[in-house]
PDB file of N, CA and C in Angstrom:
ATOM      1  N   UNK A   1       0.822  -1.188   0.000  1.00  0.00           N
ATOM      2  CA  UNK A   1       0.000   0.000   0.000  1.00  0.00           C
ATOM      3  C   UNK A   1       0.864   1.249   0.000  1.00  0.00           C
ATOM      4  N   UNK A   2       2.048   1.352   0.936  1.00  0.00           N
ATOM      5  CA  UNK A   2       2.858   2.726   0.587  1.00  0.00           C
ATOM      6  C   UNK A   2       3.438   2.849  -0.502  1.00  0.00           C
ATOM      7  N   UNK A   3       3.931   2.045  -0.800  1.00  0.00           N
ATOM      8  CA  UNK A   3       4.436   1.891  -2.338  1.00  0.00           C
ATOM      9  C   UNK A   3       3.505   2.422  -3.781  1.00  0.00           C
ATOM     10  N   UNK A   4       2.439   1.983  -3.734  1.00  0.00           N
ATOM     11  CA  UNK A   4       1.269   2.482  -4.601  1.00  0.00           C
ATOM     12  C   UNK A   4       0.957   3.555  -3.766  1.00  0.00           C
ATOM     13  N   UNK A   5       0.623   3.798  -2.983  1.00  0.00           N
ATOM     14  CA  UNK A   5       0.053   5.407  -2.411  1.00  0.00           C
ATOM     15  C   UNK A   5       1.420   6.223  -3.289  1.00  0.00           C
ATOM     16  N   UNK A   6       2.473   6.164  -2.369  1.00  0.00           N
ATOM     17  CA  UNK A   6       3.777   6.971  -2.419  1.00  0.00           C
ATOM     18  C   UNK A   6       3.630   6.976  -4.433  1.00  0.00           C
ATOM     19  N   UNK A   7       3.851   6.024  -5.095  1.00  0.00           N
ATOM     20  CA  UNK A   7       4.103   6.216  -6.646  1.00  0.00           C
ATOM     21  C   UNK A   7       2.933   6.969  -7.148  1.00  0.00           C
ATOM     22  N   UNK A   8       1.606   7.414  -6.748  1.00  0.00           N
ATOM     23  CA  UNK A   8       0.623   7.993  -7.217  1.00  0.00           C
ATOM     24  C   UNK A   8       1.859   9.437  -7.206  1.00  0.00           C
ATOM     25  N   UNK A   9       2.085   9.950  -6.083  1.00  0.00           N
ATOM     26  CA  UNK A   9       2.658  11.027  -5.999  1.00  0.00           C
ATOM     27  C   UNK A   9       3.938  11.538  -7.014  1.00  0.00           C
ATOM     28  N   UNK A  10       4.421  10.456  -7.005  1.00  0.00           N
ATOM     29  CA  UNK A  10       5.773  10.596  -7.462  1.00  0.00           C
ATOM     30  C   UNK A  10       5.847  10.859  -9.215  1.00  0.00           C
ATOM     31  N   UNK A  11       4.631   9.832  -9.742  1.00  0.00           N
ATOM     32  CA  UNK A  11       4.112   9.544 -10.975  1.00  0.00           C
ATOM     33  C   UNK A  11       3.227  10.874 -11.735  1.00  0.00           C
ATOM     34  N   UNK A  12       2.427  11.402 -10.578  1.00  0.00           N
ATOM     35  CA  UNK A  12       1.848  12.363 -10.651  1.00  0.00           C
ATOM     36  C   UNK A  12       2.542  13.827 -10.964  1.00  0.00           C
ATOM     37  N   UNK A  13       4.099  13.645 -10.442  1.00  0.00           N
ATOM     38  CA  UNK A  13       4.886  15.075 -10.694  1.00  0.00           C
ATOM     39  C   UNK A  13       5.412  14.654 -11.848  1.00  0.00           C
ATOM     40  N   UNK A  14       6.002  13.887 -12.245  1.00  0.00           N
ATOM     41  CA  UNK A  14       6.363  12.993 -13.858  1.00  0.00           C
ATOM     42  C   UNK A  14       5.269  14.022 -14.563  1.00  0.00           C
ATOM     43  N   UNK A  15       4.094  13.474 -14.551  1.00  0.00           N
ATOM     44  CA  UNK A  15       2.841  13.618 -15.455  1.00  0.00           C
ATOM     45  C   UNK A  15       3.312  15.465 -15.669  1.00  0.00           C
ATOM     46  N   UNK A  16       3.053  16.372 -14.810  1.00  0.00           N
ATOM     47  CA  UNK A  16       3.172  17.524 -14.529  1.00  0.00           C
ATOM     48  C   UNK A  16       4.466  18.086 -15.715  1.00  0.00           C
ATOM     49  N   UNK A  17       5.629  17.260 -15.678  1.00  0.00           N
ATOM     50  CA  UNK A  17       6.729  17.941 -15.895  1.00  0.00           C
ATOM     51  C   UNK A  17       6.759  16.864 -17.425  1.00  0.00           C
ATOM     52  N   UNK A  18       5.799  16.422 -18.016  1.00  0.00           N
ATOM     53  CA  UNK A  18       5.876  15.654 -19.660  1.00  0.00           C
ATOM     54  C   UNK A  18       6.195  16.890 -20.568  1.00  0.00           C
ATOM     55  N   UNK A  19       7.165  16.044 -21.389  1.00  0.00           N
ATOM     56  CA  UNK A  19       7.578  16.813 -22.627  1.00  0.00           C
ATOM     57  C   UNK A  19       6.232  17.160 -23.694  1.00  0.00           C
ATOM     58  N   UNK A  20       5.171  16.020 -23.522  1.00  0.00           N
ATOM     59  CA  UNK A  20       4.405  16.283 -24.567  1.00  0.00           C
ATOM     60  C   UNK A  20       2.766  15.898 -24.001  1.00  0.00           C
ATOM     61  N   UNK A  21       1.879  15.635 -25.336  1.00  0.00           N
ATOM     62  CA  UNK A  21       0.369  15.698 -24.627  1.00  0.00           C
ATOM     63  C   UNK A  21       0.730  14.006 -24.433  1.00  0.00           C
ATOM     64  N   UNK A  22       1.346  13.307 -25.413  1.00  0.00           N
ATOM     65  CA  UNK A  22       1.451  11.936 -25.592  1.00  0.00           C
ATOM     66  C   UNK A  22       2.199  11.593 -24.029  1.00  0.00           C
ATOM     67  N   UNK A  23       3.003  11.864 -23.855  1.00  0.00           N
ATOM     68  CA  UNK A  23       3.914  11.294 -22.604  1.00  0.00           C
ATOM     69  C   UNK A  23       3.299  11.942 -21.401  1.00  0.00           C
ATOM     70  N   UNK A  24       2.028  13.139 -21.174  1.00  0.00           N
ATOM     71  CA  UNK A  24       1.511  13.335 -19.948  1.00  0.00           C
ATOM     72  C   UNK A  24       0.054  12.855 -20.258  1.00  0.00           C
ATOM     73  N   UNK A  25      -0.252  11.878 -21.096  1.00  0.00           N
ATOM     74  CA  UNK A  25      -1.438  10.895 -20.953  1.00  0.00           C
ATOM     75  C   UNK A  25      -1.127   9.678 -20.371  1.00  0.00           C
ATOM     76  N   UNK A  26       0.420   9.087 -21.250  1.00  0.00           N
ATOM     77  CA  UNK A  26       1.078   8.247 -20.825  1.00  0.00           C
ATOM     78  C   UNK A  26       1.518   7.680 -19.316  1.00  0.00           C
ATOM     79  N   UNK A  27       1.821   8.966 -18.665  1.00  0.00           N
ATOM     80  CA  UNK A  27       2.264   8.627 -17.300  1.00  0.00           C
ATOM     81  C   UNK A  27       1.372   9.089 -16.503  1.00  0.00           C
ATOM     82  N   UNK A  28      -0.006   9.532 -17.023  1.00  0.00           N
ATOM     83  CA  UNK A  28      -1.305  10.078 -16.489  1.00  0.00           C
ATOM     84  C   UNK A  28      -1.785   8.690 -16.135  1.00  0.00           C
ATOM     85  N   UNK A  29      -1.655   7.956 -17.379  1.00  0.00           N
ATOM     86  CA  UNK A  29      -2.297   6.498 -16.933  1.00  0.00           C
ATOM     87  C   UNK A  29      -1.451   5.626 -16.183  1.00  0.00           C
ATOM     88  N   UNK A  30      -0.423   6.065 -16.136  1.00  0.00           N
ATOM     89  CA  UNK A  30       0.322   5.032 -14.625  1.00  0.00           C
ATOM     90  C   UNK A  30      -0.500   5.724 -13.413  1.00  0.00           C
ATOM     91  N   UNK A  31      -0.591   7.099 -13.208  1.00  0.00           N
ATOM     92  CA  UNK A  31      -1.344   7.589 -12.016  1.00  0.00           C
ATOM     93  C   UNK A  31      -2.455   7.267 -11.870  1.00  0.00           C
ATOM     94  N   UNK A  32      -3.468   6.826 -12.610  1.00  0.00           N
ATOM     95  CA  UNK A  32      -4.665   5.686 -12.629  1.00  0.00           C
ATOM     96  C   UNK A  32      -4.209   5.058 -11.973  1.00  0.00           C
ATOM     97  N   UNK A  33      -3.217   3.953 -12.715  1.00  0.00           N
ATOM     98  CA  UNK A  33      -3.494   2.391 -12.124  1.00  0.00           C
ATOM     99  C   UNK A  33      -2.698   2.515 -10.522  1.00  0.00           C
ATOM    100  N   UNK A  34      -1.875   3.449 -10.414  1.00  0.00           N
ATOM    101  CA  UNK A  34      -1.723   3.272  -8.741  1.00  0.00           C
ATOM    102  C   UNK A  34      -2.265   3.554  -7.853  1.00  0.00           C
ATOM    103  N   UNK A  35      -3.365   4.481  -8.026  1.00  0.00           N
ATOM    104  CA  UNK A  35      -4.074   5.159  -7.466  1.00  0.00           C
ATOM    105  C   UNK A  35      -5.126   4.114  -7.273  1.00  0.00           C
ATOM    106  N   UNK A  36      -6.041   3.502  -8.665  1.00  0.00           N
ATOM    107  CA  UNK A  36      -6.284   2.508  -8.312  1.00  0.00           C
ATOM    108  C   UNK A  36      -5.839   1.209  -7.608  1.00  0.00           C
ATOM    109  N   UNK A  37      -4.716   1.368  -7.706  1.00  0.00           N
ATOM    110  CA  UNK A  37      -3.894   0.222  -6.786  1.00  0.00           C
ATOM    111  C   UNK A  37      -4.218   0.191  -5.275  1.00  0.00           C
ATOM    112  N   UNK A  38      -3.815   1.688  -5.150  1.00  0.00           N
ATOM    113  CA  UNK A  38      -3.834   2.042  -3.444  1.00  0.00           C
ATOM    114  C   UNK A  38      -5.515   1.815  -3.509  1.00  0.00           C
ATOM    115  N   UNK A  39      -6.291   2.327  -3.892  1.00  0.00           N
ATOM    116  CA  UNK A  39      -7.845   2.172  -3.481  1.00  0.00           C
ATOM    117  C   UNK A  39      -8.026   0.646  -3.149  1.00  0.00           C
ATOM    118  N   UNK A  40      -7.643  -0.612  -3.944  1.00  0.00           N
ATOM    119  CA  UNK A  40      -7.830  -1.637  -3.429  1.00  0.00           C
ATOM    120  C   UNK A  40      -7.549  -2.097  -2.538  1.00  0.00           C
ATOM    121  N   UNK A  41      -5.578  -2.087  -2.181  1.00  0.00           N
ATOM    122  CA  UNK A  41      -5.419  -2.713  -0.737  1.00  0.00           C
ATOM    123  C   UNK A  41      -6.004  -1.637   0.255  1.00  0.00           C
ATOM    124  N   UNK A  42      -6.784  -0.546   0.286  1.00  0.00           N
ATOM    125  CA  UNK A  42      -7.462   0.193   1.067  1.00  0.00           C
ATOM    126  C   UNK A  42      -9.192  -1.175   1.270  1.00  0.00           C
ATOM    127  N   UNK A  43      -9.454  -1.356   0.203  1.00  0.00           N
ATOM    128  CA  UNK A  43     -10.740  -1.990   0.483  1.00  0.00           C
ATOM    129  C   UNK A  43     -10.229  -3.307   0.929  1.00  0.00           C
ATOM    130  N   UNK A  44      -9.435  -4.150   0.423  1.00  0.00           N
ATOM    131  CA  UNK A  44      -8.987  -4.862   0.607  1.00  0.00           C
ATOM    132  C   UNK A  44      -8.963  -5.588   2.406  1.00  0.00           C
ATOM    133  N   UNK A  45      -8.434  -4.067   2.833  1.00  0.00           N
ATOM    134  CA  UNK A  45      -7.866  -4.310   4.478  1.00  0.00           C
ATOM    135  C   UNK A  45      -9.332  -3.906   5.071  1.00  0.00           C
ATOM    136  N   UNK A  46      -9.914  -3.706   4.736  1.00  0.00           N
ATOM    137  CA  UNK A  46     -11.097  -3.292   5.255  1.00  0.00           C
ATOM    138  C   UNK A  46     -12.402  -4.887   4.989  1.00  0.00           C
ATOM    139  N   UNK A  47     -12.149  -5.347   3.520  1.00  0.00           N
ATOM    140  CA  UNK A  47     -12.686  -6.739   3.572  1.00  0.00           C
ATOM    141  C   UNK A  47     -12.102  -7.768   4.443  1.00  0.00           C
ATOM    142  N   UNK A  48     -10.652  -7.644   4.703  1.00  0.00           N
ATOM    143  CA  UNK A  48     -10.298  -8.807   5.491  1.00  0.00           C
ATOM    144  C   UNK A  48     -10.355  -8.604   6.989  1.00  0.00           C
ATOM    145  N   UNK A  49     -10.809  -7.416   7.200  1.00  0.00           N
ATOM    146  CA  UNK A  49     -11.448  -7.025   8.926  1.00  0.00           C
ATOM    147  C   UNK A  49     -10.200  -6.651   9.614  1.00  0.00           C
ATOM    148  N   UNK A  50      -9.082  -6.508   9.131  1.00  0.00           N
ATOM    149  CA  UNK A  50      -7.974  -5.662   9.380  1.00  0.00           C
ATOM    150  C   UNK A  50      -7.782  -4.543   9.957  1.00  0.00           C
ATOM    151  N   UNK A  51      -8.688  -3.430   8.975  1.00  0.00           N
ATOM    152  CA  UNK A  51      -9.240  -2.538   9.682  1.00  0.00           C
ATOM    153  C   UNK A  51     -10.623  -1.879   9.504  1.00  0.00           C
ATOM    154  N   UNK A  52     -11.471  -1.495  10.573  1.00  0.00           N
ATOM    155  CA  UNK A  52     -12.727  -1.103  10.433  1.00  0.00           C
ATOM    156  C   UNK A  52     -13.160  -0.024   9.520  1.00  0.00           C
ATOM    157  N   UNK A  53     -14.432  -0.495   9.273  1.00  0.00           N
ATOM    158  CA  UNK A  53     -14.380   0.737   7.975  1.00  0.00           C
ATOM    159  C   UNK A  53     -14.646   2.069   7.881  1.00  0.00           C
ATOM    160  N   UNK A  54     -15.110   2.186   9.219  1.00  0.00           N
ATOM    161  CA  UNK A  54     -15.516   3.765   9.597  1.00  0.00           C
ATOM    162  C   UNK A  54     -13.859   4.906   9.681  1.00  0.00           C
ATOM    163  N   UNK A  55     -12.983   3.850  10.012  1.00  0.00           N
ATOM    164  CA  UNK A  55     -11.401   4.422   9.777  1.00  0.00           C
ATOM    165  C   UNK A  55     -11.334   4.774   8.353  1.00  0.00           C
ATOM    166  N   UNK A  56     -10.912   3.821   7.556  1.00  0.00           N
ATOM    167  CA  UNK A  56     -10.552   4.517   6.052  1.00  0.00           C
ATOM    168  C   UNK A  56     -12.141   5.152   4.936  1.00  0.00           C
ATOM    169  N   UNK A  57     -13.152   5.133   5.734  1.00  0.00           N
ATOM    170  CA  UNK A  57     -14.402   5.765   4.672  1.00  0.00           C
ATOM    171  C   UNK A  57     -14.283   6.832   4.454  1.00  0.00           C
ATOM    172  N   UNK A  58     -13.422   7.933   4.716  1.00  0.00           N
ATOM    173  CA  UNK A  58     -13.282   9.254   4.245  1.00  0.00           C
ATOM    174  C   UNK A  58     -11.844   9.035   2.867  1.00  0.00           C
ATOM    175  N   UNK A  59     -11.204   8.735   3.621  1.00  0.00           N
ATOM    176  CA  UNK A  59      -9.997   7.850   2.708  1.00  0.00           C
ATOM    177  C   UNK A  59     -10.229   7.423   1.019  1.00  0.00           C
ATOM    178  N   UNK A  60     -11.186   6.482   1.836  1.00  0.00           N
ATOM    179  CA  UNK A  60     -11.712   5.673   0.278  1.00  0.00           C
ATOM    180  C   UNK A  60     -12.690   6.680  -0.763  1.00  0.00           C
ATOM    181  N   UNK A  61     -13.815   7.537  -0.341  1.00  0.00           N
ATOM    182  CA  UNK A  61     -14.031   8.431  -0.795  1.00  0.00           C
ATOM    183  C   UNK A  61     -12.457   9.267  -1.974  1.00  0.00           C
ATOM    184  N   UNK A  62     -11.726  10.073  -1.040  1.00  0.00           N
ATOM    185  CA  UNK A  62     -11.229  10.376  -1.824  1.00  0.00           C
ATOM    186  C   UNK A  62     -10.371   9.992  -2.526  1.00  0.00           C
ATOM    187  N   UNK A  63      -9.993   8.565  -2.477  1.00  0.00           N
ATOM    188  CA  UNK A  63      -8.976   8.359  -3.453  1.00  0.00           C
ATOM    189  C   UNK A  63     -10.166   7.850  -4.916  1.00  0.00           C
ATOM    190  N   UNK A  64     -11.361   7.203  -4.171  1.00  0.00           N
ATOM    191  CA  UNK A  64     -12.327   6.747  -5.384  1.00  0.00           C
ATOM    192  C   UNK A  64     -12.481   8.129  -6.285  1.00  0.00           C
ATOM    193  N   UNK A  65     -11.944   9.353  -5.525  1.00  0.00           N
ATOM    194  CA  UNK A  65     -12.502  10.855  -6.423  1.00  0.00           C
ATOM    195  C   UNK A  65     -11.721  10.768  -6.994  1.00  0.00           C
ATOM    196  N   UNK A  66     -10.353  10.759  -6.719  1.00  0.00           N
ATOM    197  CA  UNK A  66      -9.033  11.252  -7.273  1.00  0.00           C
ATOM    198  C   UNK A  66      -9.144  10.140  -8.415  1.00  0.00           C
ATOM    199  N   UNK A  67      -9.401   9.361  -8.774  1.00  0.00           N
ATOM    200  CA  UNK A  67      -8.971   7.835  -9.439  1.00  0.00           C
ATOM    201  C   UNK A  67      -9.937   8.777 -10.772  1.00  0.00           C
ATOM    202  N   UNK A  68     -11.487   8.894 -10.271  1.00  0.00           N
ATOM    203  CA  UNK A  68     -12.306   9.955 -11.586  1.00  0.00           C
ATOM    204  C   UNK A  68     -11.684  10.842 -11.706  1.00  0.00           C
ATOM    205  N   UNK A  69     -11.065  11.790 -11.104  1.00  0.00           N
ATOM    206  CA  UNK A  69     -10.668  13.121 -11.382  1.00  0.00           C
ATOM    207  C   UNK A  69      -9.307  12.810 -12.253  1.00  0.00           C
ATOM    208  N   UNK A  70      -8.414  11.728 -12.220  1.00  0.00           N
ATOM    209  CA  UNK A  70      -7.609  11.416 -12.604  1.00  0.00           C
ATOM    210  C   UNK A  70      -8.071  10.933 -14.545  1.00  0.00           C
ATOM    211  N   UNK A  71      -8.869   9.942 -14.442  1.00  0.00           N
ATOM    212  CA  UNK A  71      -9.775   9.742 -15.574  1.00  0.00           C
ATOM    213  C   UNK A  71      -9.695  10.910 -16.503  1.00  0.00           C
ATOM    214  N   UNK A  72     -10.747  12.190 -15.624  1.00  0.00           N
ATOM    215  CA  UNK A  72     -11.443  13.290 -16.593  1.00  0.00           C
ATOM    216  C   UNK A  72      -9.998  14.155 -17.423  1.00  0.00           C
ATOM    217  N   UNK A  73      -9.342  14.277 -16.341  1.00  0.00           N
ATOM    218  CA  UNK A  73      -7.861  14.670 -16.964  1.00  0.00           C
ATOM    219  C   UNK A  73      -7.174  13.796 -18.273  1.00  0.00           C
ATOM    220  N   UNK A  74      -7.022  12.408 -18.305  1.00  0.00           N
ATOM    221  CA  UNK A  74      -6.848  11.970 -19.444  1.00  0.00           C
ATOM    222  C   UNK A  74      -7.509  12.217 -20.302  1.00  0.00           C
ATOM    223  N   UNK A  75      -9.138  11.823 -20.334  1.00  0.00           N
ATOM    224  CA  UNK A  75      -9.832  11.977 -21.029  1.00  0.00           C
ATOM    225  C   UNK A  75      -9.730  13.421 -21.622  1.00  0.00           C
ATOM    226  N   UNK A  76      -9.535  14.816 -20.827  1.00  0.00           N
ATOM    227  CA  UNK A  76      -9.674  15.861 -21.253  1.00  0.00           C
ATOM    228  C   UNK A  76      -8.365  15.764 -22.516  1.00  0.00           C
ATOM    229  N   UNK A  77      -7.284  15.111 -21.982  1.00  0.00           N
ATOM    230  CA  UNK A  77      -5.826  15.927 -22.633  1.00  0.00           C
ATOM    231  C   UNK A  77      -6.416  14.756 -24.274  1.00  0.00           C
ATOM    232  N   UNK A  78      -6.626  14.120 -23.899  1.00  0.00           N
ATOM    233  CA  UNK A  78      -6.948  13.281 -25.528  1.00  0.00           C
ATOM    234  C   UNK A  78      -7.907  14.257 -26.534  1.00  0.00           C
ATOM    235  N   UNK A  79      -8.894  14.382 -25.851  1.00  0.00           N
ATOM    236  CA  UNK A  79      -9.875  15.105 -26.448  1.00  0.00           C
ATOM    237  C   UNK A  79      -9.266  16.645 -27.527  1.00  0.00           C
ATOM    238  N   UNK A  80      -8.045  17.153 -26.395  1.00  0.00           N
ATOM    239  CA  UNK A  80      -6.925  18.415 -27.091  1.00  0.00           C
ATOM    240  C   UNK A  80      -6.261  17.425 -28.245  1.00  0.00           C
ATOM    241  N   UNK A  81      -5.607  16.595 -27.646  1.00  0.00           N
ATOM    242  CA  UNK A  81      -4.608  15.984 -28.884  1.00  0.00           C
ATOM    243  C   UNK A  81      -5.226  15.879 -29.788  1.00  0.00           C
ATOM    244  N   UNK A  82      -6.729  15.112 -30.459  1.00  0.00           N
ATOM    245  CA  UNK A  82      -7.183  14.954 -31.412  1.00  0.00           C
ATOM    246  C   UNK A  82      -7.921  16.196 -32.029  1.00  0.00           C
ATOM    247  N   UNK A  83      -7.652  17.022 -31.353  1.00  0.00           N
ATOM    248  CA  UNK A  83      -7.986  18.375 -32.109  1.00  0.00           C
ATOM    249  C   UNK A  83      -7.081  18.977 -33.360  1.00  0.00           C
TER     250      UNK A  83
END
């Protein structure tokens, strides 16, 4: 889980600092899948009763936002490229 939390971040300043629209879609969609990463072992620890869920339900909220908000951003920068 720190590992995927921590690479959302790290992946996320990558994305920021791309040479192009192609290479900040590119590493846009690594920030998906870790982000989605971290959201699972978040549900994950919460299915295996690890930890209760009233702890990470604000948590999971926002990373489930960030994961769409992450989406609309690809989706937006494609929508430019094919212009």
């Amino acid at each position: 889980m720190l590992r995927s939390a921590t690479s959302v971040a790290a992946n996320y300043r990558a994305a920021c600092r791309a040479k192009s629209t192609v290479d900040f879609i590119s590493k846009m969609g690594t920030v998906e899948e870790e982000a989605d990463e971290s959201l699972f072992w978040m549900e994950l620890l919460v299915e295996a009763g690890i930890v209760r869920p009233e702890r990470l339900e604000r948590l999971l909220e926002e990373a489930d936002e960030f994961v769409a908000i992450t989406v609309a951003s690809i989706n937006t920068a494609k929508r430019r490229k094919s212009r």
